[in-house]
Protein backbone atom coordinates (compact mmCIF):
# COMPACT_ATOMS: atom_id res chain seq x y z
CA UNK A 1 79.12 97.52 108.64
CA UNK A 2 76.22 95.33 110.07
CA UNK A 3 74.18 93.14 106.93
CA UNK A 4 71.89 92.66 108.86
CA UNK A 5 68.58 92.86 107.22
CA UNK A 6 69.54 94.25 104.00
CA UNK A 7 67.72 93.60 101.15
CA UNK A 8 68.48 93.76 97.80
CA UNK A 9 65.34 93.73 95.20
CA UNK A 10 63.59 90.02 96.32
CA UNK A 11 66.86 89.11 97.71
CA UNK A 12 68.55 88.91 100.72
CA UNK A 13 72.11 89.09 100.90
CA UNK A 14 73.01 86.33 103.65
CA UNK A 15 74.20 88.35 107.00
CA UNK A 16 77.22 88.01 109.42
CA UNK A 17 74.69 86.82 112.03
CA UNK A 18 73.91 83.74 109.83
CA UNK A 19 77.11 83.18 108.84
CA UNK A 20 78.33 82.93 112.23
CA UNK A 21 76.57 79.42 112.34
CA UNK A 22 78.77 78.29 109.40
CA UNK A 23 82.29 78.41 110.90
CA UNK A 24 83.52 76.26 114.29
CA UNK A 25 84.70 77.84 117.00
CA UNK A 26 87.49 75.36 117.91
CA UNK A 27 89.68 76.37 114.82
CA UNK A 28 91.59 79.56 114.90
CA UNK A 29 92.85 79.34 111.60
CA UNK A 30 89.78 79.23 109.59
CA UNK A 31 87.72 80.87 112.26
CA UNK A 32 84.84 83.11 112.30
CA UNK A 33 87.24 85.71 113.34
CA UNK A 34 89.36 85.05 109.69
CA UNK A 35 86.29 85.49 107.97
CA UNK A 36 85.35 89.06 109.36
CA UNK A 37 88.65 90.26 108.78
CA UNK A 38 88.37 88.78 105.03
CA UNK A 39 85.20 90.35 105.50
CA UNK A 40 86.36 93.71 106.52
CA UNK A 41 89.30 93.86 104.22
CA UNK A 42 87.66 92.31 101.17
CA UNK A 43 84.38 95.69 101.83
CA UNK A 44 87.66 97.96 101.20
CA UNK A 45 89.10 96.70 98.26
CA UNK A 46 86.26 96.68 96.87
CA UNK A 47 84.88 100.31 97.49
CA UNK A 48 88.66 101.35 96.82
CA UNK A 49 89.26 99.01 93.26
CA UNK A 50 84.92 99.77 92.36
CA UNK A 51 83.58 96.46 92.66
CA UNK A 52 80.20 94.72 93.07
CA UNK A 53 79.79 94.97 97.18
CA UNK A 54 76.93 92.62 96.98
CA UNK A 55 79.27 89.68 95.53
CA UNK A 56 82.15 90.87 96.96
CA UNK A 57 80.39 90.41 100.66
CA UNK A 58 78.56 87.24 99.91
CA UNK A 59 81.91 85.63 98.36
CA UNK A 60 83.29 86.56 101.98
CA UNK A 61 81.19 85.37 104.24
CA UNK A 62 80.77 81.93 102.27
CA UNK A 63 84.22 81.68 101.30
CA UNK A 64 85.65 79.04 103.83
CA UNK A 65 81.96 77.58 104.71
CA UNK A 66 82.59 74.31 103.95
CA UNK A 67 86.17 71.62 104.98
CA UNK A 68 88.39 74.25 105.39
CA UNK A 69 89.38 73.68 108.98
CA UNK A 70 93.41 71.99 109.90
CA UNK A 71 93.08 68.68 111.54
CA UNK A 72 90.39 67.39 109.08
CA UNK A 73 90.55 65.01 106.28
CA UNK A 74 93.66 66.32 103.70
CA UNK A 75 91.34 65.66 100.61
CA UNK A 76 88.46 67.71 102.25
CA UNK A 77 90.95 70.50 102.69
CA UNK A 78 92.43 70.47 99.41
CA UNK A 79 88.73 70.56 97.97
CA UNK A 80 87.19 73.46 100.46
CA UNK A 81 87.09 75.86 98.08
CA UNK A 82 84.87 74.03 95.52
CA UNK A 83 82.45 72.29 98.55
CA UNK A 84 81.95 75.93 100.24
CA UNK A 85 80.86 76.79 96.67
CA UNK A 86 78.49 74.41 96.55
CA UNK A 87 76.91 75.45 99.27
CA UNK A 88 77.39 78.77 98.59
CA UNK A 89 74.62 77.99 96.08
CA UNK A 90 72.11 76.59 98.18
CA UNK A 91 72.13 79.85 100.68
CA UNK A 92 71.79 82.01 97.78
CA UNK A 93 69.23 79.84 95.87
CA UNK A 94 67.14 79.84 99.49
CA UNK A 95 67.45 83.73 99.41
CA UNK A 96 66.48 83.97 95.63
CA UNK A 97 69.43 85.31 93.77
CA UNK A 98 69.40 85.07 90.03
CA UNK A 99 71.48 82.24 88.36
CA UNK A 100 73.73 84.53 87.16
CA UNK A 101 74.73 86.21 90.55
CA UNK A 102 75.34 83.33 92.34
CA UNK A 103 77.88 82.12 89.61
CA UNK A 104 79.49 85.17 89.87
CA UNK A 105 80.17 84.44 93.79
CA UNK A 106 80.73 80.95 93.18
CA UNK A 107 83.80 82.16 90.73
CA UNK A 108 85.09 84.31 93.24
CA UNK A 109 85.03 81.38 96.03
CA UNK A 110 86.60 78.63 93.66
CA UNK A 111 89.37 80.91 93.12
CA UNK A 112 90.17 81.98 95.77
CA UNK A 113 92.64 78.99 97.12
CA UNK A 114 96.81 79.80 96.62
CA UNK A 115 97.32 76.07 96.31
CA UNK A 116 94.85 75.63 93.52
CA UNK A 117 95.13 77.66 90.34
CA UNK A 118 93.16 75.87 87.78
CA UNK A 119 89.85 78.39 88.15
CA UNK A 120 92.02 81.95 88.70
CA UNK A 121 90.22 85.05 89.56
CA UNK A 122 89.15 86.75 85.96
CA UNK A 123 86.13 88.97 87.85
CA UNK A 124 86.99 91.93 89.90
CA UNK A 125 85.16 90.39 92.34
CA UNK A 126 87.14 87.19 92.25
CA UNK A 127 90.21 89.24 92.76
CA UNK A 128 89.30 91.31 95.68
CA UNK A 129 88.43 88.29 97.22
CA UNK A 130 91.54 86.60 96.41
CA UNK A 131 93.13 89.58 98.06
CA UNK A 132 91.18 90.01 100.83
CA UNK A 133 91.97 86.65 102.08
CA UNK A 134 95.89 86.53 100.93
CA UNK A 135 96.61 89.72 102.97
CA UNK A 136 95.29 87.81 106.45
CA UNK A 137 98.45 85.47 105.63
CA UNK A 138 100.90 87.94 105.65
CA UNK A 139 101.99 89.89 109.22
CA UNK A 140 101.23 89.94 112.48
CA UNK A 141 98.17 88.02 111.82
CA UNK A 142 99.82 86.00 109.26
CA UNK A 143 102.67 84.98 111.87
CA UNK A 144 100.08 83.45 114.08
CA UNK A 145 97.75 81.82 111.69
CA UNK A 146 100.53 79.95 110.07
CA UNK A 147 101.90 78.45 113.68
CA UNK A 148 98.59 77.79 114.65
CA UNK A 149 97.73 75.90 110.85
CA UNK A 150 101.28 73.79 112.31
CA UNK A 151 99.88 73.08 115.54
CA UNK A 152 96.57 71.91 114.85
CA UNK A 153 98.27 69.68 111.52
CA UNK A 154 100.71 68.11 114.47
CA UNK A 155 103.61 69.71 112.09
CA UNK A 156 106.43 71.73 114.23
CA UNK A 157 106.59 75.24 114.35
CA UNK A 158 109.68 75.09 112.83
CA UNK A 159 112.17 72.70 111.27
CA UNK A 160 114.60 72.87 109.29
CA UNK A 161 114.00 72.71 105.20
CA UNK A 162 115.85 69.97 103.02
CA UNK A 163 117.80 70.91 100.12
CA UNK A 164 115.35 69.72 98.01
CA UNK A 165 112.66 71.31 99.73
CA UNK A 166 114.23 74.68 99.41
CA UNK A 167 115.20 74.21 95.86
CA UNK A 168 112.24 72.96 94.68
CA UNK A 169 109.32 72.96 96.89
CA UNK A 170 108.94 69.45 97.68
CA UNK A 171 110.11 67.40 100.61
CA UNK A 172 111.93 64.71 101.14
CA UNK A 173 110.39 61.47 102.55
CA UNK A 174 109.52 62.07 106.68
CA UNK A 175 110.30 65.56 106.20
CA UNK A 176 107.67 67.94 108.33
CA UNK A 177 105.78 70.56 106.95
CA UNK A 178 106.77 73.40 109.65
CA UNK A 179 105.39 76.88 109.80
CA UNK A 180 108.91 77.56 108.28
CA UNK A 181 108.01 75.32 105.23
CA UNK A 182 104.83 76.77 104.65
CA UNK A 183 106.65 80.45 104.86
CA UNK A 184 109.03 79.33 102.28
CA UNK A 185 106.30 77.32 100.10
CA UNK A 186 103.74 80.10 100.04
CA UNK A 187 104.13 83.02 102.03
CA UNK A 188 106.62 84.60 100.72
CA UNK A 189 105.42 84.71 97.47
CA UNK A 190 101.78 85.97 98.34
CA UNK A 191 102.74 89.75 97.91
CA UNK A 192 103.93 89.29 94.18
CA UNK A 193 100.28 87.07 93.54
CA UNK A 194 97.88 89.66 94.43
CA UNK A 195 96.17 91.33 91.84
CA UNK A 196 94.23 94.56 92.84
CA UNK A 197 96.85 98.18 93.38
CA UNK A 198 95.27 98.93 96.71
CA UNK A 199 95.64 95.10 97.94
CA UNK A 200 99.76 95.56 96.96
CA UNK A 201 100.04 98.91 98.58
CA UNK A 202 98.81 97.04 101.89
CA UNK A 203 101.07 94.00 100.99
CA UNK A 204 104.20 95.83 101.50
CA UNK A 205 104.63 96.08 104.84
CA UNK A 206 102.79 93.12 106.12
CA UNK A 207 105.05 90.95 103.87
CA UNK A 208 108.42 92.76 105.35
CA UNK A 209 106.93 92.28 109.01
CA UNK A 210 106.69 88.52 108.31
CA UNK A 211 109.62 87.85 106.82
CA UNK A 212 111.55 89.44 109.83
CA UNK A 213 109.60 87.24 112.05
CA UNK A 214 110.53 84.45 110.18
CA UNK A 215 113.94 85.43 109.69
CA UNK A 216 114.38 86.26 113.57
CA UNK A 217 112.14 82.55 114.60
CA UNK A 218 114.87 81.14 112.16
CA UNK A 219 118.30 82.28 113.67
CA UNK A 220 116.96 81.48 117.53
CA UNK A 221 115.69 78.26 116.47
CA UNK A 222 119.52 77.93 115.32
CA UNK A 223 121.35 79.04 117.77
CA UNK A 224 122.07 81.69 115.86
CA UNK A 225 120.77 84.64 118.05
């Protein structure tokens, strides 16, 4: 569906034309692409679980506005979530959205980062949000994100995990952070995080398509196959 132009009492609800502006077109990962498909998917889960479409959009298009891009300073990274809802306030104050409206999509932004669960999704909102951007990690889509994320970090596509790695999620010193690890470290546990029925239902085979790709990348990397 096209936003643009809709408007909502003395508001407008920032469009996918303006957001276009907010995202670089030289990462893949964190695209403009991943944000209409969070876009899409996060529209419905929402009409689907009865949320607020107005928050639920404007959480989606802002969502990954600010640092989120591989390559870039780690701390900005780690911290994208709170700096794209910081500017997530400034759009919406410039469109005149109530106090209370914008915190509700700044909640839904801060927690919507796997690696950070200090702030975790208690809106609906927040949770279809949180889904809506968990299910574009997961399959085909998932698959390619995840060895592009490598690429652009300089990490290999795949190497093998450490002991300690696989038993307890950290690596040991010089160890690479391959697409594998990052399969291991968070995919794989992304179905059994998400929070809204319809979101799970859509889980199921998405997660089973990736890990057979990462089963199958595994054994040829091996020697195995």
């Amino acid at each position: 569906m096209n936003v643009l132009g809709i408007y909502l009492g003395n508001r407008i609800m920032p469009t996918v034309e303006k957001a276009k502006q907010w995202y670089s077109t030289s990462d893949p990962v964190h695209d403009f692409d991943h944000v209409l498909r969070v876009y899409r998917m996060a529209e419905r889960l929402a009409l689907a679980e009865g949320a607020d479409l107005e928050i639920v959009r404007s959480a989606a298009l802002l969502h990954d506005a600010q640092g989120s891009a591989p390559g870039g300073e780690v701390e900005e990274r780690a911290n994208h979530h709170h700096n794209s809802a910081d500017f997530a306030r400034l759009v919406l104050e410039a469109e005149d959205w109530a106090p209370e409206r914008i915190a509700a999509v700044q909640h839904c932004i801060r927690a919507h980062r796997f690696r950070d669960r200090s702030e975790p999704p208690h809106s609906l909102e927040a949770k279809v949000l949180y889904d809506a951007d968990k299910l574009d990690v997961l399959g085909a889509v998932g698959a390619a994100r995840t060895i592009a994320y490598a690429v652009l970090d300089r990490q290999p596509i795949y190497a093998e995990p450490s002991k300690a790695f696989r038993e307890t999620g950290v690596k040991e010193p010089g160890e690479p952070h391959s697409s594998y690890h990052e399969y291991l470290f968070k995919l794989v546990k992304i179905k059994d995080s998400l929070y809204t029925p319809t979101a799970r239902q859509l889980a199921e085979a998405r997660h089973c398509y990736l890990a057979n790709f990462y089963a199958e990348l595994a054994a040829e990397m091996r020697g195995d196959k």
